[in-house]
N, C-alpha and C. Protein backbone atom coordinates (compact mmCIF):
# COMPACT_ATOMS: atom_id res chain seq x y z
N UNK A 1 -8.38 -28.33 2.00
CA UNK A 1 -7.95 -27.39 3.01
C UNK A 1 -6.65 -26.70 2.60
N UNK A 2 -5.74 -27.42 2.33
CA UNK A 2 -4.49 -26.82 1.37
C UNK A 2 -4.28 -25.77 0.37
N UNK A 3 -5.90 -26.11 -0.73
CA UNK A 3 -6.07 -24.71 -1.32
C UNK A 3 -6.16 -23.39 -0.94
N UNK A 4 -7.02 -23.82 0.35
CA UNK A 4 -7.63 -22.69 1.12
C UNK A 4 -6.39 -22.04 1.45
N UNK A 5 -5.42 -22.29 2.39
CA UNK A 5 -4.44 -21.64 2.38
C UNK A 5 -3.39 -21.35 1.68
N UNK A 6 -3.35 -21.77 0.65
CA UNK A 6 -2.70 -21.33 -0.54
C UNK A 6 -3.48 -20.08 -1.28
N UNK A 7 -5.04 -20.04 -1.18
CA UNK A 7 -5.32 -18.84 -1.36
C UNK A 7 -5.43 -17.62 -0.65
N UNK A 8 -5.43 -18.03 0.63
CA UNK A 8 -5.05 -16.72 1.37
C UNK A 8 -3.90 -16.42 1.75
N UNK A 9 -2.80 -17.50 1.37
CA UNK A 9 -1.47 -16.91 1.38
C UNK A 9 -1.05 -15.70 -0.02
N UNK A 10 -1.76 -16.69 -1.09
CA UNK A 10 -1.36 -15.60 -2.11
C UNK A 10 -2.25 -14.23 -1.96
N UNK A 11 -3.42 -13.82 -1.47
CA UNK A 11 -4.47 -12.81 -1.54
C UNK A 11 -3.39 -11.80 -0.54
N UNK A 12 -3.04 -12.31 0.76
CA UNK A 12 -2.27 -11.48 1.52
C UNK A 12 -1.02 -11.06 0.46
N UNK A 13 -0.44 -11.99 -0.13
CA UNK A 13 0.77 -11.31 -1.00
C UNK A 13 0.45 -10.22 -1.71
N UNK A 14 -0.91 -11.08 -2.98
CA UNK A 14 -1.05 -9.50 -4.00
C UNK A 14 -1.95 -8.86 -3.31
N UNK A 15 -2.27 -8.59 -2.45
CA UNK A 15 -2.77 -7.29 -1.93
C UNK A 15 -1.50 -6.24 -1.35
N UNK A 16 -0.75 -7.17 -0.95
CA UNK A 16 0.76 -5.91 -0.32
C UNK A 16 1.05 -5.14 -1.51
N UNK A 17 0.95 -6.17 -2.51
CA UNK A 17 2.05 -5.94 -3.86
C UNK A 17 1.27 -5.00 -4.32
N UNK A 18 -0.12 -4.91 -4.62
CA UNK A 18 -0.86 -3.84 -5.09
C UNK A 18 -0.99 -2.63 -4.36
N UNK A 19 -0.91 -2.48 -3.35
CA UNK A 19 -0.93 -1.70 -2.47
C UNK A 19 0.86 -1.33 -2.53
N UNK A 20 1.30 -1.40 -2.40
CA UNK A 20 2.80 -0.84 -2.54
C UNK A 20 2.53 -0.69 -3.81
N UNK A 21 2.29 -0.84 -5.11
CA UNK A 21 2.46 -0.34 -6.34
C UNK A 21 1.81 0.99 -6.84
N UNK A 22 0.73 1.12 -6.23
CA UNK A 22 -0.53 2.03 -5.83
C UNK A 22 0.44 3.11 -5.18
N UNK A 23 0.99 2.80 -4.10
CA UNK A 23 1.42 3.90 -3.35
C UNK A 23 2.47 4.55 -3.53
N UNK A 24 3.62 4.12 -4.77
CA UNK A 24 4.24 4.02 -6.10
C UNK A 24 4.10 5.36 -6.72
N UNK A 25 2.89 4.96 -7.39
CA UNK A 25 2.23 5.57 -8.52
C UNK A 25 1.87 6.60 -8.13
N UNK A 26 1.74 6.86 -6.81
CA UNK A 26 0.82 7.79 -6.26
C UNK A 26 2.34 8.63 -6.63
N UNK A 27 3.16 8.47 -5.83
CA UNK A 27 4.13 9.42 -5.14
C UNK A 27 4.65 9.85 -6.66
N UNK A 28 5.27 9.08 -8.00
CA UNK A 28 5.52 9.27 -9.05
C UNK A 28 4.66 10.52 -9.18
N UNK A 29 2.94 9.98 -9.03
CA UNK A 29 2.50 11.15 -9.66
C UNK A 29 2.27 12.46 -9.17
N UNK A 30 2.93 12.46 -7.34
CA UNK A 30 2.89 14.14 -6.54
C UNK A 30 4.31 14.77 -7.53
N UNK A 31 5.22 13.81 -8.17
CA UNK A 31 6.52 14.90 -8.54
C UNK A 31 6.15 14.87 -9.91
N UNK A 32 5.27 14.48 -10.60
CA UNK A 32 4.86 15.04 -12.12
C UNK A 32 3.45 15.08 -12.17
N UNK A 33 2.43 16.97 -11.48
CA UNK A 33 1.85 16.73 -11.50
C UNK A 33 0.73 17.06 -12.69
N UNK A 34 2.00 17.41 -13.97
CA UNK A 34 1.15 17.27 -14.92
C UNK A 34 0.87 16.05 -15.65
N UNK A 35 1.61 14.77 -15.55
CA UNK A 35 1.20 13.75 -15.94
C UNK A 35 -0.43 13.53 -15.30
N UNK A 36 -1.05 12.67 -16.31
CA UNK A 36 -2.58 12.30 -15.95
C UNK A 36 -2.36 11.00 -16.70
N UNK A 37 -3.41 10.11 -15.98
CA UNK A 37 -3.31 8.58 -16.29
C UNK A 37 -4.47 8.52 -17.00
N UNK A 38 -4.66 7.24 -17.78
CA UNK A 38 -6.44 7.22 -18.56
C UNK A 38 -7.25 6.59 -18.01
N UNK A 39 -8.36 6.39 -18.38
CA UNK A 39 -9.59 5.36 -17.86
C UNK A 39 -9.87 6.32 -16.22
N UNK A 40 -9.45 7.03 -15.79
CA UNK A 40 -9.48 7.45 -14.54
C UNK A 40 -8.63 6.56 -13.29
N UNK A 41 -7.73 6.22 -13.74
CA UNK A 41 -6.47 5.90 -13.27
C UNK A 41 -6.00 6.03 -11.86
N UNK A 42 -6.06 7.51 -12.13
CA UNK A 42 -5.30 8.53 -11.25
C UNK A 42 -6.12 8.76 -10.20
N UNK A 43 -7.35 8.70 -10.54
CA UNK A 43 -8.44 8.86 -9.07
C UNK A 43 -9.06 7.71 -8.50
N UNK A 44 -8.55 6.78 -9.18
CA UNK A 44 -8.50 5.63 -8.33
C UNK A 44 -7.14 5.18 -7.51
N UNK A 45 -6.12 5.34 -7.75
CA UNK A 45 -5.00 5.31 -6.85
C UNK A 45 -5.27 6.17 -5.80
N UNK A 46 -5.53 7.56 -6.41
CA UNK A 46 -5.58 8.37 -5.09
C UNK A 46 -6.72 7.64 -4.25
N UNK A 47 -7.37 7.62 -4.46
CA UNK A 47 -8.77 6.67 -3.81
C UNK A 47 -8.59 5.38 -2.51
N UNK A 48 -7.63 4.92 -3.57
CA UNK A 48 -6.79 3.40 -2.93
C UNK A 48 -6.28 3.89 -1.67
N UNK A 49 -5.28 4.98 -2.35
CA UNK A 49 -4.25 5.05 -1.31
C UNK A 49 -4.40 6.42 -0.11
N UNK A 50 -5.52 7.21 -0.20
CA UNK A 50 -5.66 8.18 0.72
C UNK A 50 -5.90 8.06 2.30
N UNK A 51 -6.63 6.42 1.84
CA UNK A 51 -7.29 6.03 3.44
C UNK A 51 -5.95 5.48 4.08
N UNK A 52 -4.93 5.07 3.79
CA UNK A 52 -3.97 4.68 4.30
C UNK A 52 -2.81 5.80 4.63
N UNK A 53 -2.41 6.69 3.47
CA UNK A 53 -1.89 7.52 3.66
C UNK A 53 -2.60 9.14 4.62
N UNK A 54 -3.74 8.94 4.26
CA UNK A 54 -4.04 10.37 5.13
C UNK A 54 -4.06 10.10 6.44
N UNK A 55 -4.48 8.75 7.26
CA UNK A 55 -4.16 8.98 8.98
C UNK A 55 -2.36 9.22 9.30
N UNK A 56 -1.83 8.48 8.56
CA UNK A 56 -0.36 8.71 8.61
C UNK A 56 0.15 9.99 8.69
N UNK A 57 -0.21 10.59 7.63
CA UNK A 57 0.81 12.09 7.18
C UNK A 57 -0.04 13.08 8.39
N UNK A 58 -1.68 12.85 9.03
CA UNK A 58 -1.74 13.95 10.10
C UNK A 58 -1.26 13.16 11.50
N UNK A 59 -0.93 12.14 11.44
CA UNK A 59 -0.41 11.84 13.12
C UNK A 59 1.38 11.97 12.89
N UNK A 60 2.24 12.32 11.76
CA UNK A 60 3.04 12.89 11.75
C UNK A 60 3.40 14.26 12.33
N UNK A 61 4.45 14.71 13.12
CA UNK A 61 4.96 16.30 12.95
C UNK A 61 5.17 16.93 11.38
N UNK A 62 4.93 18.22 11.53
CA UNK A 62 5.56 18.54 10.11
C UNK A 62 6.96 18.72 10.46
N UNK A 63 7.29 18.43 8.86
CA UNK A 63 8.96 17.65 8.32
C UNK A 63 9.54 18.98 7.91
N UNK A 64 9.03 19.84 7.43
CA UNK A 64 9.46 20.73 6.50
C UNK A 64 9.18 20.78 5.29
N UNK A 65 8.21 20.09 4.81
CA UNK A 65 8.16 19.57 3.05
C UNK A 65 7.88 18.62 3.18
N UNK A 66 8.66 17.75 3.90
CA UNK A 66 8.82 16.71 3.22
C UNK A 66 7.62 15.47 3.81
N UNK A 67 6.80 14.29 3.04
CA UNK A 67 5.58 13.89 3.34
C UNK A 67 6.87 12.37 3.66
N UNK A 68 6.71 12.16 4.53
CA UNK A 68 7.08 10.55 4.41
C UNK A 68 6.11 9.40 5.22
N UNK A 69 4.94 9.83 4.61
CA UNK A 69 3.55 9.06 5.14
C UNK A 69 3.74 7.50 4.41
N UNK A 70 4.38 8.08 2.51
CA UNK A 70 4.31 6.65 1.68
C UNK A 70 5.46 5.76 2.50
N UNK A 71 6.49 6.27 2.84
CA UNK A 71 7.88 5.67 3.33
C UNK A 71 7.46 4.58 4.47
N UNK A 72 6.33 5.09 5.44
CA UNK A 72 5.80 4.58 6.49
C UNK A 72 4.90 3.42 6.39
N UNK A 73 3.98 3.94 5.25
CA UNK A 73 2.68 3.20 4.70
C UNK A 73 3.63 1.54 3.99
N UNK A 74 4.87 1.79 3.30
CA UNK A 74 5.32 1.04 3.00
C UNK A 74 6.06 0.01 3.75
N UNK A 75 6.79 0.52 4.78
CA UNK A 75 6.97 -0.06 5.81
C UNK A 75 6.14 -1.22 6.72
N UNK A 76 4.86 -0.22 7.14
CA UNK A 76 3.53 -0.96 7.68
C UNK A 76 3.17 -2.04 6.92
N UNK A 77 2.79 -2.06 5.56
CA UNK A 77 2.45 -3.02 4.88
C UNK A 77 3.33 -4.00 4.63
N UNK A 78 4.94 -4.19 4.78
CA UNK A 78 5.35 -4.80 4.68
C UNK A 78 5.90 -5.43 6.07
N UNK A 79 5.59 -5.53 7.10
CA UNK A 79 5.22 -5.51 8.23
C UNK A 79 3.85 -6.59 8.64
N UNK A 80 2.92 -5.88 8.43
CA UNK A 80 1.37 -6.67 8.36
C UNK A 80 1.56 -7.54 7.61
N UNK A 81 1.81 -7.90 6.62
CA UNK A 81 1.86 -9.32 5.34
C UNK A 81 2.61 -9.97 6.15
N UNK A 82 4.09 -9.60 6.15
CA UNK A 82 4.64 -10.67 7.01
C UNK A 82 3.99 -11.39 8.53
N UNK A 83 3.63 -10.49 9.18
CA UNK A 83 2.87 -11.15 10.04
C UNK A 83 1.85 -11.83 9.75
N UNK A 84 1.19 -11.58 9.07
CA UNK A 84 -0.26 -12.15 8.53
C UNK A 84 0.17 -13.50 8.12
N UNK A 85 1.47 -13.45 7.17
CA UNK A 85 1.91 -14.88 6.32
C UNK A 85 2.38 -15.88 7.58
N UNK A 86 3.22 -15.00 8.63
CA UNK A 86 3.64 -16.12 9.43
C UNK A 86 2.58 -16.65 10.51
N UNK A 87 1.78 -16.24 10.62
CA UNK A 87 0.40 -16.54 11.52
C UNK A 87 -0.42 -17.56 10.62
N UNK A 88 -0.26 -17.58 9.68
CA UNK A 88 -0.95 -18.99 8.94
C UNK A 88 -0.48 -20.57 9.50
N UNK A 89 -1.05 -21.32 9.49
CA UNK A 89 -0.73 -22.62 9.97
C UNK A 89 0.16 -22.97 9.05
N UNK A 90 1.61 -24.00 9.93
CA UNK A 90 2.41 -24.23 8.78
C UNK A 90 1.73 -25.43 7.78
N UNK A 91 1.00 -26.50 8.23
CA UNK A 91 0.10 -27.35 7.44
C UNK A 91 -0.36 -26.61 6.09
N UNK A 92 -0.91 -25.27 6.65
CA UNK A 92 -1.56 -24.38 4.64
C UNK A 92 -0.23 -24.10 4.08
């Protein structure tokens, strides 16, 4: 039983961690958008990260420019993990 929650403690971790790295990469790659990644990289981040970022950036006002959907998305996720981690039984 111990494993068990040792594996869904760590799955909730690297999923934040990937997901914040993702959403990273993304934003790196809106301010260089001639960089391109290989293997198809780049359309898989966007992929990752659209479903999270696109309800965000339209239930925003517009800013003027400026997108701070990732700022939010990052926030949220670090938010949800923590809750998620502290809702585990302290026994796992």
């Amino acid at each position: 039983m111990a494993f068990l929650g040792l594996f869904i403690e760590a799955f909730i971790t690297v999923l934040a961690q990937a997901l914040t790295l993702a959403i990273f990469v993304r934003v790196l790659l809106s301010w260089v958008p001639t960089l391109r990644l290989p293997f198809g990289l780049g359309e898989f981040v966007w992929s990752v990260t659209e479903p999270i970022l696109g309800p965000i950036r339209r239930s925003l006002p517009f800013m003027g420019g400026f997108d701070l959907s990732p700022l939010i998305a990052l926030l949220a996720i670090q938010v949800v993990s923590s809750i998620l981690l502290r809702l585990l039984p302290p026994a796992w």
